[in-house]
C-alpha atoms as a PDB file:
ATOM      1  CA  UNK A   1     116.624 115.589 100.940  1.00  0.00           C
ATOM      2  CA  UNK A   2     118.066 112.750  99.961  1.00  0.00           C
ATOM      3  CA  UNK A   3     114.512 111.665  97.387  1.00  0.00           C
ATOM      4  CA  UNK A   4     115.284 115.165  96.279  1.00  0.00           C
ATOM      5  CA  UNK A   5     118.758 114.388  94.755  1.00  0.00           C
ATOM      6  CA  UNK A   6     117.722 110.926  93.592  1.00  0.00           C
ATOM      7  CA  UNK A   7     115.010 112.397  91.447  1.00  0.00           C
ATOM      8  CA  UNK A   8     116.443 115.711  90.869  1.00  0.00           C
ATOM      9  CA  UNK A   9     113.763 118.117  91.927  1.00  0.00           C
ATOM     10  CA  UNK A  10     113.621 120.242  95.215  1.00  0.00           C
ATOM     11  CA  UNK A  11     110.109 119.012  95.756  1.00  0.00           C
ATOM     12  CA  UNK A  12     110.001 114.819  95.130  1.00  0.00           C
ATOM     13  CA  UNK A  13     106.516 114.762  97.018  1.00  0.00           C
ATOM     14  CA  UNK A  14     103.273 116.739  96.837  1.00  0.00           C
ATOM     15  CA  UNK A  15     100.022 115.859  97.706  1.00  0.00           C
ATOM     16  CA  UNK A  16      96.511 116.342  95.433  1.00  0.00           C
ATOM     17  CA  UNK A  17      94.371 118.873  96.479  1.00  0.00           C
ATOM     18  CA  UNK A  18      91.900 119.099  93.977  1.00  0.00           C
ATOM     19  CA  UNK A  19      89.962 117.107  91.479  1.00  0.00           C
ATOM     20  CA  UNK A  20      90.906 118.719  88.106  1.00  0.00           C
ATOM     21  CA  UNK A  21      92.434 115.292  87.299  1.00  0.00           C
ATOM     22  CA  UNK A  22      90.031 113.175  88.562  1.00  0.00           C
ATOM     23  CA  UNK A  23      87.166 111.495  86.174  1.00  0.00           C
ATOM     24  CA  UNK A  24      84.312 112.206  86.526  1.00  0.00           C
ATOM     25  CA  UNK A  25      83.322 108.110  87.287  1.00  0.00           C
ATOM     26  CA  UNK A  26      85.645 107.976  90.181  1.00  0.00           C
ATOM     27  CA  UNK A  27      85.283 108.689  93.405  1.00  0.00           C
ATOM     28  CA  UNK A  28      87.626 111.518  93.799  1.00  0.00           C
ATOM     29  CA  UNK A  29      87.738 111.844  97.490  1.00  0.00           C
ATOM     30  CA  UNK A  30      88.398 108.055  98.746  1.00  0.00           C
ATOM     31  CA  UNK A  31      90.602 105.365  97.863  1.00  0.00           C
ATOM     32  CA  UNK A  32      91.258 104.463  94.333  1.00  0.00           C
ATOM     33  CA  UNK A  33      93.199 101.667  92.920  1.00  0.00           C
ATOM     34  CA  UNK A  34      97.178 102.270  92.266  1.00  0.00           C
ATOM     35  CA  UNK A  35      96.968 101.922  88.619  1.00  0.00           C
ATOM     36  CA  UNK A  36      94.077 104.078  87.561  1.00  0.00           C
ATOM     37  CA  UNK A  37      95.244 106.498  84.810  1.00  0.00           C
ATOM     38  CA  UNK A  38      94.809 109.546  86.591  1.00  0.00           C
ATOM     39  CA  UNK A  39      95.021 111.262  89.604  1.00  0.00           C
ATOM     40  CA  UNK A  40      92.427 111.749  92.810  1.00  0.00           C
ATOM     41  CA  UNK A  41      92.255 114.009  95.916  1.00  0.00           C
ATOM     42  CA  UNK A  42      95.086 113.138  98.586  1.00  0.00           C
ATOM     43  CA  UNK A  43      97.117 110.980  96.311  1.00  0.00           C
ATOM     44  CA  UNK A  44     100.496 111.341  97.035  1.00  0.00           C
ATOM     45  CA  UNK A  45     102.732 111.934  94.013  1.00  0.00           C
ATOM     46  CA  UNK A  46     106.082 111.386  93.231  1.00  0.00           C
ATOM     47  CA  UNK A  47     107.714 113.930  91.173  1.00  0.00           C
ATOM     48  CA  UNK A  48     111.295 113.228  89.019  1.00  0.00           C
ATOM     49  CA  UNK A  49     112.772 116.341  87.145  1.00  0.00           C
ATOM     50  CA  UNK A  50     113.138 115.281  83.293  1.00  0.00           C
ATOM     51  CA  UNK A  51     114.368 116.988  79.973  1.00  0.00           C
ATOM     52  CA  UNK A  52     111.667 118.933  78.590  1.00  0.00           C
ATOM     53  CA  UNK A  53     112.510 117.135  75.732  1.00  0.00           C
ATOM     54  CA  UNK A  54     112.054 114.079  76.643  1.00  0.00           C
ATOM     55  CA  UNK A  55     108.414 114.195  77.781  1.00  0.00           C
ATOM     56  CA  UNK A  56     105.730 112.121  76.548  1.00  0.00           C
ATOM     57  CA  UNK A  57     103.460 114.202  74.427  1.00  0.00           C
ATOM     58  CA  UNK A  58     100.530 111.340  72.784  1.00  0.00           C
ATOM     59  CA  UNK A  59      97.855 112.545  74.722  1.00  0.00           C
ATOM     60  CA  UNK A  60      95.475 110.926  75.725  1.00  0.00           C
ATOM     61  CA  UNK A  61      99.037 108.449  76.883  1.00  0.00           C
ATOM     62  CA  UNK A  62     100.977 111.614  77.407  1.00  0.00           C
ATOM     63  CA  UNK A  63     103.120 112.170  80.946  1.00  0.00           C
ATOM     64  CA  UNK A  64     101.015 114.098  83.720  1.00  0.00           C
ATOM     65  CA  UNK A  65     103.444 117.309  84.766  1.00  0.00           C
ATOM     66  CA  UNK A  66     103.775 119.702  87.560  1.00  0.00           C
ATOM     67  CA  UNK A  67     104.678 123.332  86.195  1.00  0.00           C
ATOM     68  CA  UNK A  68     104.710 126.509  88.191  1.00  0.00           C
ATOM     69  CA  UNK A  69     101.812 129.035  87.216  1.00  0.00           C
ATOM     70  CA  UNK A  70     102.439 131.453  84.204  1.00  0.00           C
ATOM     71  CA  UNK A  71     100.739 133.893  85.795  1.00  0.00           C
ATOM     72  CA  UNK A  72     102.133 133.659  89.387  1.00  0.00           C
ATOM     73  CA  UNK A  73     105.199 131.448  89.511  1.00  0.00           C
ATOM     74  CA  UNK A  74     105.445 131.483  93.395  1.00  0.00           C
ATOM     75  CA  UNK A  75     101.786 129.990  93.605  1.00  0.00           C
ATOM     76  CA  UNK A  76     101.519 126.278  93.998  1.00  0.00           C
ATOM     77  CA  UNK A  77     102.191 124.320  91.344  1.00  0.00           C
ATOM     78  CA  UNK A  78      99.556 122.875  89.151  1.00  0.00           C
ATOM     79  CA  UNK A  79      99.522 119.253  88.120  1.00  0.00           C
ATOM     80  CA  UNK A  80      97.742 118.258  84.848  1.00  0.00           C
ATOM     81  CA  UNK A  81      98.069 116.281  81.739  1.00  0.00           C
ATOM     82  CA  UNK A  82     100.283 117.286  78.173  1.00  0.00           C
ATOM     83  CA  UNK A  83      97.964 117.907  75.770  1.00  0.00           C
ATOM     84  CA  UNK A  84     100.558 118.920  73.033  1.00  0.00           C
ATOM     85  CA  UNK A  85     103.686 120.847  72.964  1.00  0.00           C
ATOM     86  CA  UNK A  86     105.510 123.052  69.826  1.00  0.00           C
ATOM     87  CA  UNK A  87     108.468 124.924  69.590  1.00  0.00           C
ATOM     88  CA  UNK A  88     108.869 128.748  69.480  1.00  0.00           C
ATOM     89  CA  UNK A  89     111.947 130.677  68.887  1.00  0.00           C
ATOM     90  CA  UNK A  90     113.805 127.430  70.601  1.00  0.00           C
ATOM     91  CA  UNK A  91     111.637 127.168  73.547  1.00  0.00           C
ATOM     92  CA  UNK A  92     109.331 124.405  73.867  1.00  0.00           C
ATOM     93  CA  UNK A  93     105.881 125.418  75.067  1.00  0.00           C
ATOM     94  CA  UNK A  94     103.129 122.809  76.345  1.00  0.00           C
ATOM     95  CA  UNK A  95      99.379 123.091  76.380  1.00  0.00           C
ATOM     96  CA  UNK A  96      98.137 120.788  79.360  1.00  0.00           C
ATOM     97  CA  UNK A  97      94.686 119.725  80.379  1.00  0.00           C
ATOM     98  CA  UNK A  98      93.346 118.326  84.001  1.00  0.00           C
ATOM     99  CA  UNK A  99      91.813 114.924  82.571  1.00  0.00           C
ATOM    100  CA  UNK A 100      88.703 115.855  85.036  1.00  0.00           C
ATOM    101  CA  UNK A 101      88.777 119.666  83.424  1.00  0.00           C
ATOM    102  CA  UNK A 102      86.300 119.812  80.129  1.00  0.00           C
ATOM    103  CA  UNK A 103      84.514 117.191  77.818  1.00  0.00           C
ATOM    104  CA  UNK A 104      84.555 113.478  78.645  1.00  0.00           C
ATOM    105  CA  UNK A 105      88.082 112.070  78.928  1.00  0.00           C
ATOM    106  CA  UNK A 106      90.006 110.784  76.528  1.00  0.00           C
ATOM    107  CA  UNK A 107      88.056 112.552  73.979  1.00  0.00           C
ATOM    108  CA  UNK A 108      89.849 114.724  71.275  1.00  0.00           C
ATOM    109  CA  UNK A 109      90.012 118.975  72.687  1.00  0.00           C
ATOM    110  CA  UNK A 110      89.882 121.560  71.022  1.00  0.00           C
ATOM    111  CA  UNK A 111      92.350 124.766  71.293  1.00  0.00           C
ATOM    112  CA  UNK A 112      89.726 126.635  73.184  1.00  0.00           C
ATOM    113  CA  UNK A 113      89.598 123.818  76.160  1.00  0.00           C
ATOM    114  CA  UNK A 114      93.540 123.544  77.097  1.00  0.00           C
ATOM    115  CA  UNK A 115      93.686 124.548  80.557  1.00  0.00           C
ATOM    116  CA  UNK A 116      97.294 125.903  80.020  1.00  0.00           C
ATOM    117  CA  UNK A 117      96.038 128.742  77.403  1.00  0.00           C
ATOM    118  CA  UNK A 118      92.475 129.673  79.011  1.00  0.00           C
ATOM    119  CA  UNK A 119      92.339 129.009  82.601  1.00  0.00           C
ATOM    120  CA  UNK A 120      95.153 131.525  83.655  1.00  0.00           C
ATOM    121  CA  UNK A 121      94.134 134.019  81.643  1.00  0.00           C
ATOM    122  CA  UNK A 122      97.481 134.689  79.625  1.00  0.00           C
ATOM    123  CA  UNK A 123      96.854 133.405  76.434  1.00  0.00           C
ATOM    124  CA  UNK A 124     100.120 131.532  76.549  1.00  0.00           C
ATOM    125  CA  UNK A 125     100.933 127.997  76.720  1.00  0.00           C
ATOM    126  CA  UNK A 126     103.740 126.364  79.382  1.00  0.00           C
ATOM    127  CA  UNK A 127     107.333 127.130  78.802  1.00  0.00           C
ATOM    128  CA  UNK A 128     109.788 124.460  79.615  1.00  0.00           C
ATOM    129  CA  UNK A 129     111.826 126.236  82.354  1.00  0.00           C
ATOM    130  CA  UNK A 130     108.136 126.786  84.074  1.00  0.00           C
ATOM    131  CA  UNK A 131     108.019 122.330  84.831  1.00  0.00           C
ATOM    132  CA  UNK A 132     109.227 121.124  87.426  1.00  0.00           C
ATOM    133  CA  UNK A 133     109.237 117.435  87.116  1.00  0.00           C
ATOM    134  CA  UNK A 134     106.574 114.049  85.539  1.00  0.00           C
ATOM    135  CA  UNK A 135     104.655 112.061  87.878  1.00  0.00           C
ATOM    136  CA  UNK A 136     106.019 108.523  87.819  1.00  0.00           C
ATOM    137  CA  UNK A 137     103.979 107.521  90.835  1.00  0.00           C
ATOM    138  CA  UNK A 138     100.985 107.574  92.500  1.00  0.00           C
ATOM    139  CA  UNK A 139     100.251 106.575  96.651  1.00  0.00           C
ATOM    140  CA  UNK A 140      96.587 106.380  96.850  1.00  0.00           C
ATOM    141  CA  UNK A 141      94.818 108.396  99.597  1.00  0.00           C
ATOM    142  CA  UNK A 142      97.305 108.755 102.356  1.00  0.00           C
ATOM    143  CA  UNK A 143      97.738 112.132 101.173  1.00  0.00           C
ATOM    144  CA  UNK A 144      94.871 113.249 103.570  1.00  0.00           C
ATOM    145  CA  UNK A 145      97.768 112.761 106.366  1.00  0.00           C
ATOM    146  CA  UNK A 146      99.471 115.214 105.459  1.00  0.00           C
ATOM    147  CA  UNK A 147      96.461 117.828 104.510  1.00  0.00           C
ATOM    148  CA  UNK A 148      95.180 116.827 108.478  1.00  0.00           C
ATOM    149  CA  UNK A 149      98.084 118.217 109.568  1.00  0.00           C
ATOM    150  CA  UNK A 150      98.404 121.233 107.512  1.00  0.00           C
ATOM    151  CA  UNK A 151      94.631 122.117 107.919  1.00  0.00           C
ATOM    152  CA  UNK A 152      93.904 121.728 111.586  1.00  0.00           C
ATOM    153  CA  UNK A 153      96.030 123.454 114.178  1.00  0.00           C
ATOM    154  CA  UNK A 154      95.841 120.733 117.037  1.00  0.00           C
ATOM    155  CA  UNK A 155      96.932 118.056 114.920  1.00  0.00           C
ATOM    156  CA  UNK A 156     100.557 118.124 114.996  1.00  0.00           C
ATOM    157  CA  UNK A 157     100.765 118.682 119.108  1.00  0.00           C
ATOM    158  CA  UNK A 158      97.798 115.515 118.945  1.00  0.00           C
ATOM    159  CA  UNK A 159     100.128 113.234 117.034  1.00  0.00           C
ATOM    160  CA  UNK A 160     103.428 114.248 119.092  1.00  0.00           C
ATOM    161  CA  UNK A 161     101.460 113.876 122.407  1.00  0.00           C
ATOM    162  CA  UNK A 162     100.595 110.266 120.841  1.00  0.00           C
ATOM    163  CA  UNK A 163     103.973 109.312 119.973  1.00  0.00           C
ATOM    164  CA  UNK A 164     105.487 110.593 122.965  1.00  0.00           C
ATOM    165  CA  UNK A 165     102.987 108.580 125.092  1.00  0.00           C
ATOM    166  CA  UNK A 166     103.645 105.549 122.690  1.00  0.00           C
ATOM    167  CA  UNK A 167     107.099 105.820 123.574  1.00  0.00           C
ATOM    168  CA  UNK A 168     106.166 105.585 126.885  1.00  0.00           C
ATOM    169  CA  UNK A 169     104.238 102.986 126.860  1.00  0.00           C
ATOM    170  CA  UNK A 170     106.783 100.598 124.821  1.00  0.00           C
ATOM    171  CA  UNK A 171     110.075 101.736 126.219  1.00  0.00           C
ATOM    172  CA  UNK A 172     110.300 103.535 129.655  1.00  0.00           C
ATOM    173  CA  UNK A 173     107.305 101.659 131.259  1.00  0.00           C
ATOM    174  CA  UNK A 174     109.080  98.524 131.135  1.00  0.00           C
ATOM    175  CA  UNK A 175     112.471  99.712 132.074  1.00  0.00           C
ATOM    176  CA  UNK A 176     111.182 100.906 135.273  1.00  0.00           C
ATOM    177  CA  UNK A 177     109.657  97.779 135.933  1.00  0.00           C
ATOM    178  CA  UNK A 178     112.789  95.811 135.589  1.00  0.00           C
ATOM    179  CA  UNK A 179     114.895  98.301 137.944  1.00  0.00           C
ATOM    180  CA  UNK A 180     112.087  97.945 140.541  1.00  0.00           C
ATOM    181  CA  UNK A 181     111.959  94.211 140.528  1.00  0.00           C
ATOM    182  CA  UNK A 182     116.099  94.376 140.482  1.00  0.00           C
ATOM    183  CA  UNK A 183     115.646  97.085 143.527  1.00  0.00           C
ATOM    184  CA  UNK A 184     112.633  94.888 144.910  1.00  0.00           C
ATOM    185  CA  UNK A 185     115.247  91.512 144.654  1.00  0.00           C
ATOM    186  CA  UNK A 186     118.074  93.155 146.465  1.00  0.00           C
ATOM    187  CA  UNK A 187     116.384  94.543 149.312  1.00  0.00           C
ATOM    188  CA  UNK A 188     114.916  90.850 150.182  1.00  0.00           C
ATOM    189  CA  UNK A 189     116.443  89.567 153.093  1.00  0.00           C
ATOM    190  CA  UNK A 190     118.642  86.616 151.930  1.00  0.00           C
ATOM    191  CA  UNK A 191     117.739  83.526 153.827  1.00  0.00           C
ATOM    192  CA  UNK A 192     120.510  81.679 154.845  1.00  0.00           C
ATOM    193  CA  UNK A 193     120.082  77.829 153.820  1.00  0.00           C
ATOM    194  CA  UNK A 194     120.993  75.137 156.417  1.00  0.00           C
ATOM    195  CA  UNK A 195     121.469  71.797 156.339  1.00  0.00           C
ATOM    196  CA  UNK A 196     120.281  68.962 158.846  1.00  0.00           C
END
């Protein structure tokens, strides 16, 4: 809630589920390096709402965005890279690519490859109340967390029963100890010391 206010979106963090920005020389399923210009599978992404406006649109440099479908705005959201934007009737629109999606990235596209106008099948770019937020960060990998969870029903109860036997372990184990030895010390008969 509270990385929600800071960056101004209701959703700060999402996790990378597929490989539509991934290149096609990386290794979209494992570990990549922090600074690599794209995205891979279980990244974790940080998401900060911006002004429309003020988006970066010099692909192949441009911002990466998350924007809600055009074609089903309660889907999940998609995240891929501005390819251009323009201005209609005082609405900006942007066309948006997945770097993995088409020819060899950064190459120059053509109309006909923008994932925003073909791959929904509306013929119609992104409007600006449709994006949510840019990606200003990327957590490499630990994404697949998070997808565990979500994907395999005995996960959650797992990872509970571990922490609850952790806390065990670290906290109540010794406690006990140190009342028995304290119960153990005051049931000792006390010797009385004499002297000669």
């Amino acid at each position: 809630m509270g990385l929600g206010a800071a960056l101004g979106t209701t959703a700060p963090l999402r996790v990378v589920t597929s490989g539509s920005m991934c290149l096609e020389h990386q290794n979209c399923d494992g570990w990549s390096h922090p600074f690599e210009p794209s995205l891979h599978v279980n990244d974790i992404i940080i998401i900060q709402a911006i002004n429309p406006k003020d988006l970066n649109t010099n692909y192949p440099n441009s911002d990466i965005i998350v924007y809600q479908r055009p074609d089903n705005p309660t889907a999940t959201p998609i995240v891929h890279r501005i390819v251009a934007s323009y201005e209609q009737n005082g609405t900006l629109y942007f066309q948006t690519k997945g770097d993995g999606n088409g020819k060899h990235w950064p190459a120059p596209v053509t109309p006909t490859e923008y994932d925003s106008r073909t791959i929904w099948n509306t013929n119609q770019d992104i409007p600006q109340d449709h994006i949510l937020g840019k990606v200003i960060l990327r957590i490499p990998y630990l994404g697949w967390i998070t997808r565990t969870i979500q994907s395999t029903p005995w996960t959650l109860p797992t990872i509970i029963i571990l922490i609850t036997l952790l806390i065990i372990i670290e906290f109540a184990i010794p406690i006990i100890k140190t009342q028995n030895k304290k119960k153990q010390h005051q049931e000792q008969p006390q010797i009385a010391h004499t002297t000669p």
